[in-house]
C-alpha atoms as a PDB file:
ATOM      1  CA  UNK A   1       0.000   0.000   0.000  1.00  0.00           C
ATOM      2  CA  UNK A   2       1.163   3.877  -0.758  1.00  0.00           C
ATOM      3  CA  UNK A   3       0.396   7.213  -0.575  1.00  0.00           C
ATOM      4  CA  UNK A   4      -1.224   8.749   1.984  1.00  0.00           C
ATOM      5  CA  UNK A   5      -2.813   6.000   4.013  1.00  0.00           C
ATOM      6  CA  UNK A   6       0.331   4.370   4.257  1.00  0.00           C
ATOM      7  CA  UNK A   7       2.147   7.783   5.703  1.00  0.00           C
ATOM      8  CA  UNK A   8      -1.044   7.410   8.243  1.00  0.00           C
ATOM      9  CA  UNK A   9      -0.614   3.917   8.927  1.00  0.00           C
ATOM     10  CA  UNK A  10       3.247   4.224   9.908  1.00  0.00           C
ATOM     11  CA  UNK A  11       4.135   4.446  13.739  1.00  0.00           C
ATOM     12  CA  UNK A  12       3.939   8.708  15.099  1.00  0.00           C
ATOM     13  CA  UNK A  13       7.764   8.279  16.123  1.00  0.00           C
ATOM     14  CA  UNK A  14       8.451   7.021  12.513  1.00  0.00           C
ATOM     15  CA  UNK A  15       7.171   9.141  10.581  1.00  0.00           C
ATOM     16  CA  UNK A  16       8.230  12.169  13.082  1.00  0.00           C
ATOM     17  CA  UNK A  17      11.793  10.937  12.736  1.00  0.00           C
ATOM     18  CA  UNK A  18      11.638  10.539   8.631  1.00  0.00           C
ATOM     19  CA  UNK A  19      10.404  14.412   8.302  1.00  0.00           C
ATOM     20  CA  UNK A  20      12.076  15.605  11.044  1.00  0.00           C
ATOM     21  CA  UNK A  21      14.971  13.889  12.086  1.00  0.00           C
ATOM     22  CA  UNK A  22      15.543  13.093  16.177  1.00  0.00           C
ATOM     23  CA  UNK A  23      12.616  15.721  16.820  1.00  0.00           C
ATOM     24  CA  UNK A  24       9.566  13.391  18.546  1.00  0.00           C
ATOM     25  CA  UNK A  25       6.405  15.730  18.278  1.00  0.00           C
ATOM     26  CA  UNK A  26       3.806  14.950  20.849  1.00  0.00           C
ATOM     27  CA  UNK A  27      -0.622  14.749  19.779  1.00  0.00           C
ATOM     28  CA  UNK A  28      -0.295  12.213  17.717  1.00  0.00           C
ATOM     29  CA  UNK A  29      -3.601  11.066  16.461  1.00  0.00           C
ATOM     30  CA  UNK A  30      -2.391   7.325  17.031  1.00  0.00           C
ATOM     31  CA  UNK A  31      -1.065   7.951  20.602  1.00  0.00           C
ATOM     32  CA  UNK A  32      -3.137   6.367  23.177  1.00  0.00           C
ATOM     33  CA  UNK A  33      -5.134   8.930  26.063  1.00  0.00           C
ATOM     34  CA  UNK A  34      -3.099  10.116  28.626  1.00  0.00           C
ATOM     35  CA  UNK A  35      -3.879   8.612  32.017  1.00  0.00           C
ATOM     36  CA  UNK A  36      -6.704  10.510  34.160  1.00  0.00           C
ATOM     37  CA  UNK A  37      -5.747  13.407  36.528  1.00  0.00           C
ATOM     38  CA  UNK A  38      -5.889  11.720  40.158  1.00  0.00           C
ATOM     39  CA  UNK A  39      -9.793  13.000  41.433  1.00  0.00           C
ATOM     40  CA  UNK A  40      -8.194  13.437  45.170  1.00  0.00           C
ATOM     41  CA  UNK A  41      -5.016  15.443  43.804  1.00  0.00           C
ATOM     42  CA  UNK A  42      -5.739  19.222  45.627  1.00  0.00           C
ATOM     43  CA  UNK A  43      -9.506  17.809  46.791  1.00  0.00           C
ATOM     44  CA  UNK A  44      -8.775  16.800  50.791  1.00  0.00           C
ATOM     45  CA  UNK A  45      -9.208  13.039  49.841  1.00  0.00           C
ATOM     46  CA  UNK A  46     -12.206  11.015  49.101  1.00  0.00           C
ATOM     47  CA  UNK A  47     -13.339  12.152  52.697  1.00  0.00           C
ATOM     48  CA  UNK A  48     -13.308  15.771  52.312  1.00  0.00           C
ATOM     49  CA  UNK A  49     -16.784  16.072  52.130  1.00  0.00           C
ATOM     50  CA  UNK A  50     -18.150  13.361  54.398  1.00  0.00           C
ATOM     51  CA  UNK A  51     -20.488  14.703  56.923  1.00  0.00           C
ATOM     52  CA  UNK A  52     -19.371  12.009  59.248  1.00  0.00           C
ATOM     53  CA  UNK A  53     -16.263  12.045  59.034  1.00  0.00           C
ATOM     54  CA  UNK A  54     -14.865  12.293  62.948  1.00  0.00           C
ATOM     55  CA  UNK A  55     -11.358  12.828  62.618  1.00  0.00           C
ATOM     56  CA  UNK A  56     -10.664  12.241  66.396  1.00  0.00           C
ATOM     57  CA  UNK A  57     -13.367   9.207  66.900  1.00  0.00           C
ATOM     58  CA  UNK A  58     -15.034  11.042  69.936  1.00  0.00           C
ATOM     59  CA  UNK A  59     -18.692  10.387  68.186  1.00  0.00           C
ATOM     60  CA  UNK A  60     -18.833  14.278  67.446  1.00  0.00           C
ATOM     61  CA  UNK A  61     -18.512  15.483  63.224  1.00  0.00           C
ATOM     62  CA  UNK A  62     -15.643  17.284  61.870  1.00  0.00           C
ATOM     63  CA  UNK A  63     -18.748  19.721  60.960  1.00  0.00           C
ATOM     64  CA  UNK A  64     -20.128  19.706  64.101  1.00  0.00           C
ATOM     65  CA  UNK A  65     -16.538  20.200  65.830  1.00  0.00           C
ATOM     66  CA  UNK A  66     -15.906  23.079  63.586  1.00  0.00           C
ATOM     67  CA  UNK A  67     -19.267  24.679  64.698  1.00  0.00           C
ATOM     68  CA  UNK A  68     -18.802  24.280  68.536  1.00  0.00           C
ATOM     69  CA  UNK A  69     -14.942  25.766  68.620  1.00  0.00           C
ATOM     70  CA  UNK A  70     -13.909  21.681  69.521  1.00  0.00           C
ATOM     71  CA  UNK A  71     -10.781  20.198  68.222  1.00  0.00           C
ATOM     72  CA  UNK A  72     -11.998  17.778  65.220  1.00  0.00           C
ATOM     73  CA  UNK A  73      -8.388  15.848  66.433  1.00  0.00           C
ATOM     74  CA  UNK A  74      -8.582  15.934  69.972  1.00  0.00           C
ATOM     75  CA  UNK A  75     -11.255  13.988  71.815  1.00  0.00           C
ATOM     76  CA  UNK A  76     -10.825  15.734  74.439  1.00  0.00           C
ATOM     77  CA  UNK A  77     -10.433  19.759  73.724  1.00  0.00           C
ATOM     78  CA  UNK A  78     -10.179  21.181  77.354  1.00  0.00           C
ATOM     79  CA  UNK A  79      -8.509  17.917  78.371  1.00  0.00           C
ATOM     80  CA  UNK A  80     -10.671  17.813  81.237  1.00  0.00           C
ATOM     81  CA  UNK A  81     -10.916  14.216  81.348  1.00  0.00           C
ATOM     82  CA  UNK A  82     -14.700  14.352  80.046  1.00  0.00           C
ATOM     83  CA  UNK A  83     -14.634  13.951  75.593  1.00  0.00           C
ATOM     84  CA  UNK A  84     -16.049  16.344  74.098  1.00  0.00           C
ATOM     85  CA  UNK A  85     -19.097  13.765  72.911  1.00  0.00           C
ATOM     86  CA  UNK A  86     -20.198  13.679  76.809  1.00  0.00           C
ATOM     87  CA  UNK A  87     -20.134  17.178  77.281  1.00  0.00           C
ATOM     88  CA  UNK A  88     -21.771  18.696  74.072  1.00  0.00           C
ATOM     89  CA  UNK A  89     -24.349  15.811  73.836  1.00  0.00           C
ATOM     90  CA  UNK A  90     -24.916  16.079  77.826  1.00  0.00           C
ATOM     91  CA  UNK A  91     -25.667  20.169  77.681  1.00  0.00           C
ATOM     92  CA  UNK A  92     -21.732  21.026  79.427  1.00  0.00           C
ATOM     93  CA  UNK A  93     -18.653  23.141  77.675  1.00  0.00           C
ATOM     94  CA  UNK A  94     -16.225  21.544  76.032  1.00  0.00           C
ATOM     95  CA  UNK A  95     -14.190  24.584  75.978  1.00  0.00           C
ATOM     96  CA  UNK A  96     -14.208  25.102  79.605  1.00  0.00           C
ATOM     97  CA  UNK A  97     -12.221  22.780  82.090  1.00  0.00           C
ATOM     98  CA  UNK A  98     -14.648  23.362  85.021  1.00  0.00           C
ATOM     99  CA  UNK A  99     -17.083  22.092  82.934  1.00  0.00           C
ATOM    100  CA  UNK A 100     -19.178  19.661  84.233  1.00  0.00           C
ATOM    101  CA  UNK A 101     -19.231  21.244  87.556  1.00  0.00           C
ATOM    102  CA  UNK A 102     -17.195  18.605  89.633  1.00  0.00           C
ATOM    103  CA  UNK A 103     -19.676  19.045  92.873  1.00  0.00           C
ATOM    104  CA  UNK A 104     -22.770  17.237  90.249  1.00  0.00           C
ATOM    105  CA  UNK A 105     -20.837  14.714  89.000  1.00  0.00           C
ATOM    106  CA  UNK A 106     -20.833  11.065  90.909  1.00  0.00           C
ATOM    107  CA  UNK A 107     -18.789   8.223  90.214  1.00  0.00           C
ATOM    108  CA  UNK A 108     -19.713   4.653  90.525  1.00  0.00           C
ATOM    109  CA  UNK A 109     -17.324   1.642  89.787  1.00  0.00           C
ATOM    110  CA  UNK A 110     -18.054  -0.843  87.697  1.00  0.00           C
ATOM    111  CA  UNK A 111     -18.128  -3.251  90.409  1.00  0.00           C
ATOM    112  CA  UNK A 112     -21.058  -5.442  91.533  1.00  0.00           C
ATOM    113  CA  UNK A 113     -20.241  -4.161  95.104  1.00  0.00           C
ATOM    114  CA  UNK A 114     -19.818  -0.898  94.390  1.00  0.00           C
ATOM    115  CA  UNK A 115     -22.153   1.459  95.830  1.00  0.00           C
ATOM    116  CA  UNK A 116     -21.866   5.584  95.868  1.00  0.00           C
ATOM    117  CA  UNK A 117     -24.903   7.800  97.436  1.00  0.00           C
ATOM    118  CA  UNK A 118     -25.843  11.064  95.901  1.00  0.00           C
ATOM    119  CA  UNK A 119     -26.931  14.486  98.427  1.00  0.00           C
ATOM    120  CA  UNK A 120     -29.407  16.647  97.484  1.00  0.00           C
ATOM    121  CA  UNK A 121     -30.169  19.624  99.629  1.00  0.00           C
ATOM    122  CA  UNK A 122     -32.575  22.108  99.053  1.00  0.00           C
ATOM    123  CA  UNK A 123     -33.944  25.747 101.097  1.00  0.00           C
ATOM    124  CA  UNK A 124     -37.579  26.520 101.225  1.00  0.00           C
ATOM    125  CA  UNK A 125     -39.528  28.955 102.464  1.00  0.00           C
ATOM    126  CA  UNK A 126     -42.319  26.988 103.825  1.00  0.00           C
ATOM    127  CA  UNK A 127     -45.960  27.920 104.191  1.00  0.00           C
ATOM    128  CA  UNK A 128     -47.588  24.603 106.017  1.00  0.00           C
ATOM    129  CA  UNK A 129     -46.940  22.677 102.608  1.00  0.00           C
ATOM    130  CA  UNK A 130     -45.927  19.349 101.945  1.00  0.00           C
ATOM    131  CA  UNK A 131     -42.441  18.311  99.802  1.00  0.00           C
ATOM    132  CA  UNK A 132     -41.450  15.314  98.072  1.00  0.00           C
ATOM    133  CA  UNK A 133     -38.498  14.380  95.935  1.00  0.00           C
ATOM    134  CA  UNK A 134     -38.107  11.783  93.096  1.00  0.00           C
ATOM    135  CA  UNK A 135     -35.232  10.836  90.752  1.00  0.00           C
ATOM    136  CA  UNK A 136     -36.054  11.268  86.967  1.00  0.00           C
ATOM    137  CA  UNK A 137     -33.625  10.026  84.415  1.00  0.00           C
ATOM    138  CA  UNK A 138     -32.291  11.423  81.235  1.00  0.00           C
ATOM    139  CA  UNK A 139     -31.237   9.976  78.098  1.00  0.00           C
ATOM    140  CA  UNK A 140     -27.976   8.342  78.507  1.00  0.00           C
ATOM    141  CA  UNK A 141     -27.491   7.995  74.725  1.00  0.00           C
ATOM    142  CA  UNK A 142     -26.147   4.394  75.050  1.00  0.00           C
ATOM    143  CA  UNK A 143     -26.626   2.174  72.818  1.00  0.00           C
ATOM    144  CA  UNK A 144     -28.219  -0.896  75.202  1.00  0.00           C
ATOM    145  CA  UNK A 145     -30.403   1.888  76.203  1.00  0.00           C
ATOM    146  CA  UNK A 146     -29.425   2.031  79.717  1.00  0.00           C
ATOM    147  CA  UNK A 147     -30.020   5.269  82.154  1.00  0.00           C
ATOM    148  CA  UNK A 148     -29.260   5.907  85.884  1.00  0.00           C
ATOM    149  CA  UNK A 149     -32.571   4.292  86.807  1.00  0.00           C
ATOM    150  CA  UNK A 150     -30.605   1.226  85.845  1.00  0.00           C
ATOM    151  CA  UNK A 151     -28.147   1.659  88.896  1.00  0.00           C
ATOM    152  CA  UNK A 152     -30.298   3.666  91.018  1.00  0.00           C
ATOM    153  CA  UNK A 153     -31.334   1.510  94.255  1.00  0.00           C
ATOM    154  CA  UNK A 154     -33.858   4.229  95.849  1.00  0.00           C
ATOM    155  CA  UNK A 155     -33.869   7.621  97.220  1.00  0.00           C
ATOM    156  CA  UNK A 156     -35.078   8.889 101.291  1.00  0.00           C
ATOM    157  CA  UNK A 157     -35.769  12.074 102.714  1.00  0.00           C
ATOM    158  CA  UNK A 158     -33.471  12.426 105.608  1.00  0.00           C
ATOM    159  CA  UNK A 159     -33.999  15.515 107.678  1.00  0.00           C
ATOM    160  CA  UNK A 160     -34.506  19.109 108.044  1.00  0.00           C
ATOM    161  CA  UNK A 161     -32.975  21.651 109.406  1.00  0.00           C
ATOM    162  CA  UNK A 162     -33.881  23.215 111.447  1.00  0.00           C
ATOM    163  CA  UNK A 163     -35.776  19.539 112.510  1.00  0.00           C
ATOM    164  CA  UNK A 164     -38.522  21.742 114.294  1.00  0.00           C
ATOM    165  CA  UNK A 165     -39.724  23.425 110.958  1.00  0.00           C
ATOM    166  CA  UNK A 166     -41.236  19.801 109.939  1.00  0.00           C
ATOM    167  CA  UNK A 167     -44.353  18.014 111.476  1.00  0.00           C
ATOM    168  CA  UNK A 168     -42.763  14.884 110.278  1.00  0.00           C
ATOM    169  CA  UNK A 169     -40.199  13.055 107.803  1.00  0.00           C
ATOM    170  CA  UNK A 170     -41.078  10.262 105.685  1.00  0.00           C
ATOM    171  CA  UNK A 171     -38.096   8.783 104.243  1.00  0.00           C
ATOM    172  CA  UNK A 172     -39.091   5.922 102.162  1.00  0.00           C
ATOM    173  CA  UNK A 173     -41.775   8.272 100.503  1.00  0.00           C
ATOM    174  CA  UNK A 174     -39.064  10.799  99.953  1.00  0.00           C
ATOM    175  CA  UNK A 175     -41.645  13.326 101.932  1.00  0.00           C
ATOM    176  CA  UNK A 176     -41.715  16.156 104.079  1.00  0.00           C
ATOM    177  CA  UNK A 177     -44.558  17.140 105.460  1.00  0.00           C
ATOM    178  CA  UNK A 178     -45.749  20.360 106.824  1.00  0.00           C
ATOM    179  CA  UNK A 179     -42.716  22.272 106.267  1.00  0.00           C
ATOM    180  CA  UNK A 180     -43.107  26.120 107.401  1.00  0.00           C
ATOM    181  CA  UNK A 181     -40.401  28.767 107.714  1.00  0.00           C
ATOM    182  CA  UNK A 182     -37.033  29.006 105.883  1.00  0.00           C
ATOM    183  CA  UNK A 183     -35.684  25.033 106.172  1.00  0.00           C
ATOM    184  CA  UNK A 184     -33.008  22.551 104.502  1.00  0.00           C
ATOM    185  CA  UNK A 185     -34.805  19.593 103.145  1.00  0.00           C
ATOM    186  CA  UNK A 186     -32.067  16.956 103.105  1.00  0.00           C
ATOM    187  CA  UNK A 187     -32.199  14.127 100.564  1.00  0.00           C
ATOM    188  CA  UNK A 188     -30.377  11.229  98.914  1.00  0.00           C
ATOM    189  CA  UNK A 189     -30.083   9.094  96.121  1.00  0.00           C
ATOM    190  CA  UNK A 190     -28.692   5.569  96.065  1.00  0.00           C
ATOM    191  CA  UNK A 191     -26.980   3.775  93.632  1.00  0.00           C
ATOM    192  CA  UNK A 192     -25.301   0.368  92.883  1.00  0.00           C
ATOM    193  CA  UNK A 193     -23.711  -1.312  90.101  1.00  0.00           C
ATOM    194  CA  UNK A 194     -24.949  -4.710  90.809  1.00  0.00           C
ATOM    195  CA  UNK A 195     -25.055  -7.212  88.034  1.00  0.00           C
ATOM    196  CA  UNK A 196     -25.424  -4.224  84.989  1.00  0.00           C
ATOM    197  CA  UNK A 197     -23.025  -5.385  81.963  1.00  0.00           C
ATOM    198  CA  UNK A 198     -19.401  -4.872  82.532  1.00  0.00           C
ATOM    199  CA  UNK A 199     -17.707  -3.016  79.480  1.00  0.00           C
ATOM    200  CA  UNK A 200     -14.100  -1.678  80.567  1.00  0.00           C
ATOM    201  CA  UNK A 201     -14.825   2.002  79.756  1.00  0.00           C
ATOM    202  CA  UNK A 202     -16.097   5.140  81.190  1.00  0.00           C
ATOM    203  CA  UNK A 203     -19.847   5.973  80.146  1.00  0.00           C
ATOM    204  CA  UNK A 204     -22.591   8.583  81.917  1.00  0.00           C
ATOM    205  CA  UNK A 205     -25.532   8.624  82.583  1.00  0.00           C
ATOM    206  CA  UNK A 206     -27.350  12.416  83.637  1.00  0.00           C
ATOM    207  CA  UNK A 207     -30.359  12.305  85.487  1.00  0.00           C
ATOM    208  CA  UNK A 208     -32.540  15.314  87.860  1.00  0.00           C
ATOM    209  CA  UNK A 209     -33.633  15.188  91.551  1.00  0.00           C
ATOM    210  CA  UNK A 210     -36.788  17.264  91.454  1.00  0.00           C
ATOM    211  CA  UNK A 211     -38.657  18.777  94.770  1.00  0.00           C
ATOM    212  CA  UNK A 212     -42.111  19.201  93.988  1.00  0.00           C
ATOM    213  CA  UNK A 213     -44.511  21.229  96.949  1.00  0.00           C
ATOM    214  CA  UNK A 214     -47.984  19.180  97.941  1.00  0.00           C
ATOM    215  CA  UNK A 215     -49.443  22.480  95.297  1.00  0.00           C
ATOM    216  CA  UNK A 216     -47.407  20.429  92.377  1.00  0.00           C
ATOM    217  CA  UNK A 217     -45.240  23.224  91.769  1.00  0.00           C
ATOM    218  CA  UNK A 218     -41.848  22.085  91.499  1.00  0.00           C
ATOM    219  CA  UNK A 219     -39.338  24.113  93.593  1.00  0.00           C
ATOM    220  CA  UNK A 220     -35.995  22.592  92.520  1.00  0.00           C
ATOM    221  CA  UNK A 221     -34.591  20.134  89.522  1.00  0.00           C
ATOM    222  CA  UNK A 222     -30.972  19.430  90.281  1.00  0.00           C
ATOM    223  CA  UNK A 223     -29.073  18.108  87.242  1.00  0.00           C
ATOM    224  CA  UNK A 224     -26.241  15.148  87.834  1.00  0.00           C
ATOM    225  CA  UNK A 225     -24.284  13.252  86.358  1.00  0.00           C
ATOM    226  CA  UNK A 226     -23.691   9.350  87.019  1.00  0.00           C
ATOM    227  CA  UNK A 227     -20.169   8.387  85.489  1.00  0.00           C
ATOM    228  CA  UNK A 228     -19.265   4.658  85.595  1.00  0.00           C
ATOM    229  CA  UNK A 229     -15.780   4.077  86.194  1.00  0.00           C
ATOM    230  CA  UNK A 230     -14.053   0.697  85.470  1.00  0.00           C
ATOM    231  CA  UNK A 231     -12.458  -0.626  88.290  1.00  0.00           C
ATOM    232  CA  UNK A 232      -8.882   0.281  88.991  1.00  0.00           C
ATOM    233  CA  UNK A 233      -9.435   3.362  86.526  1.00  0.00           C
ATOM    234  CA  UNK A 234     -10.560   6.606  86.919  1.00  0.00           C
ATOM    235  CA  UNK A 235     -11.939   9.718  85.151  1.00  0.00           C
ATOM    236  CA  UNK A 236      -8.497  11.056  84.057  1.00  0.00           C
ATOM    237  CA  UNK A 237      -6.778   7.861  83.251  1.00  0.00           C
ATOM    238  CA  UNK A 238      -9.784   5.653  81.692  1.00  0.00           C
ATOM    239  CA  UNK A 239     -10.960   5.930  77.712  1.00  0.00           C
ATOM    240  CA  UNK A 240     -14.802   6.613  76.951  1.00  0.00           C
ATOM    241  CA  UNK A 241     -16.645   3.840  75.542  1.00  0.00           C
ATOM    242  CA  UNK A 242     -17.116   4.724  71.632  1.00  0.00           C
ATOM    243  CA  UNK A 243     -20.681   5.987  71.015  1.00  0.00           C
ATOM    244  CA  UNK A 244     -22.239   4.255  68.340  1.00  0.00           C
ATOM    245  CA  UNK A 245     -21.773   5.921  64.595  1.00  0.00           C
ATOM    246  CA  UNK A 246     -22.583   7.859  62.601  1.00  0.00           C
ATOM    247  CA  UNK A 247     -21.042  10.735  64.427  1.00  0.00           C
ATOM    248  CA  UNK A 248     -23.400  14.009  65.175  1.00  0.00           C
END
């Protein structure tokens, strides 16, 4: 064959070397496409844009880091011993090292033995009216849907103060009854860890003491927080148990 389908046929480096001697000239109509541009080259990685992506594996977003001031690769920002999943999720700052206040937070080892006992005082100014307590537990976010009602044992009304501003204590009813004048109502709450599941790692639980008047106005709602402990560890030196994913 000649002519020009045979000049068309020959090899690009061929026919670039028989017109132009050792100059190779590159777009040659036979040459095959150049490999793709790498997609992730200048993009972040195929992650980038993942709105679960949790750099630090705390159970909080990049996104959701970013928007609270958090470090997305720090799980704990203030290093306060409490990640920064317990304390945005729970309602506490994750910015501030005081944060939770240390005087509401309760520890409770996870030991079937292990027993810790909660105060809760409160002032009125009492009119000839009636005051109870009861324990009312929050969402602990874990994922066997457990709460400190699992681990709490029961609660009592202990005593007033000054005892003579009370007509009489009921303990197991949590109930004081005919309180008048300015007076401490002194409470507690029990807890054990009894035969709940073991799991190595710290977890909370928040829950509120409420004292409601015999009018069913309530008077006080102190917020808590129940944090099991594995045995031999401790706040500071134990890792939180991983929430489950996504992240949020």
């Amino acid at each position: 064959m000649s002519g020009p389908g045979a000049l068309l046929g020959r090899s690009c480096v061929a026919l670039t070397a028989a017109l132009l001697g050792s100059t190779l000239l590159a777009g040659c109509p036979d040459d095959p496409p150049g490999a793709p541009p790498d997609r992730d080259a200048g993009g972040g990685g195929p992650d980038a844009n993942d709105p679960f992506l949790d750099s630090d594996g705390d159970g909080l977003c990049n996104d959701t880091e970013h928007t609270r001031g958090t470090d997305p690769f720090a799980p704990d920002t203030d290093a306060d011993g409490y990640s920064d999943w317990v304390e945005v999720v729970f309602g506490f700052d994750a910015l501030l090292p005081a944060s939770p206040d240390r005087e509401a937070v309760f520890t409770l080892t996870e030991s079937e033995a292990a027993e810790t006992i909660v105060p809760v005082v409160v002032l009125v100014r009492g009119r000839g009216e009636d005051y109870s307590g009861a324990l009312e537990a929050l969402d602990g976010r874990d994922p066997l849907g457990i709460t400190a009602r699992d681990f709490h044992t029961g609660s009592v009304a202990l005593y007033a103060n000054p005892p003579e501003n009370v007509a009489a204590v009921e303990p197991e009813a949590e109930r004081f009854r005919i309180v008048v004048g300015l007076t401490e109502l002194h409470y507690e709450a029990r807890f054990a860890f009894g035969d709940n599941l073991v799991r190595r790692c710290l977890r909370a639980y928040p829950f509120r003491y409420a004292i409601k008047r015999s009018d069913g106005r309530i008077v006080s709602s102190l917020r808590k927080l129940l944090v099991i402990v594995p045995e031999g560890g401790s706040v500071a030196r134990s890792e939180w148990c991983a929430p489950d994913p996504p992240c949020r």
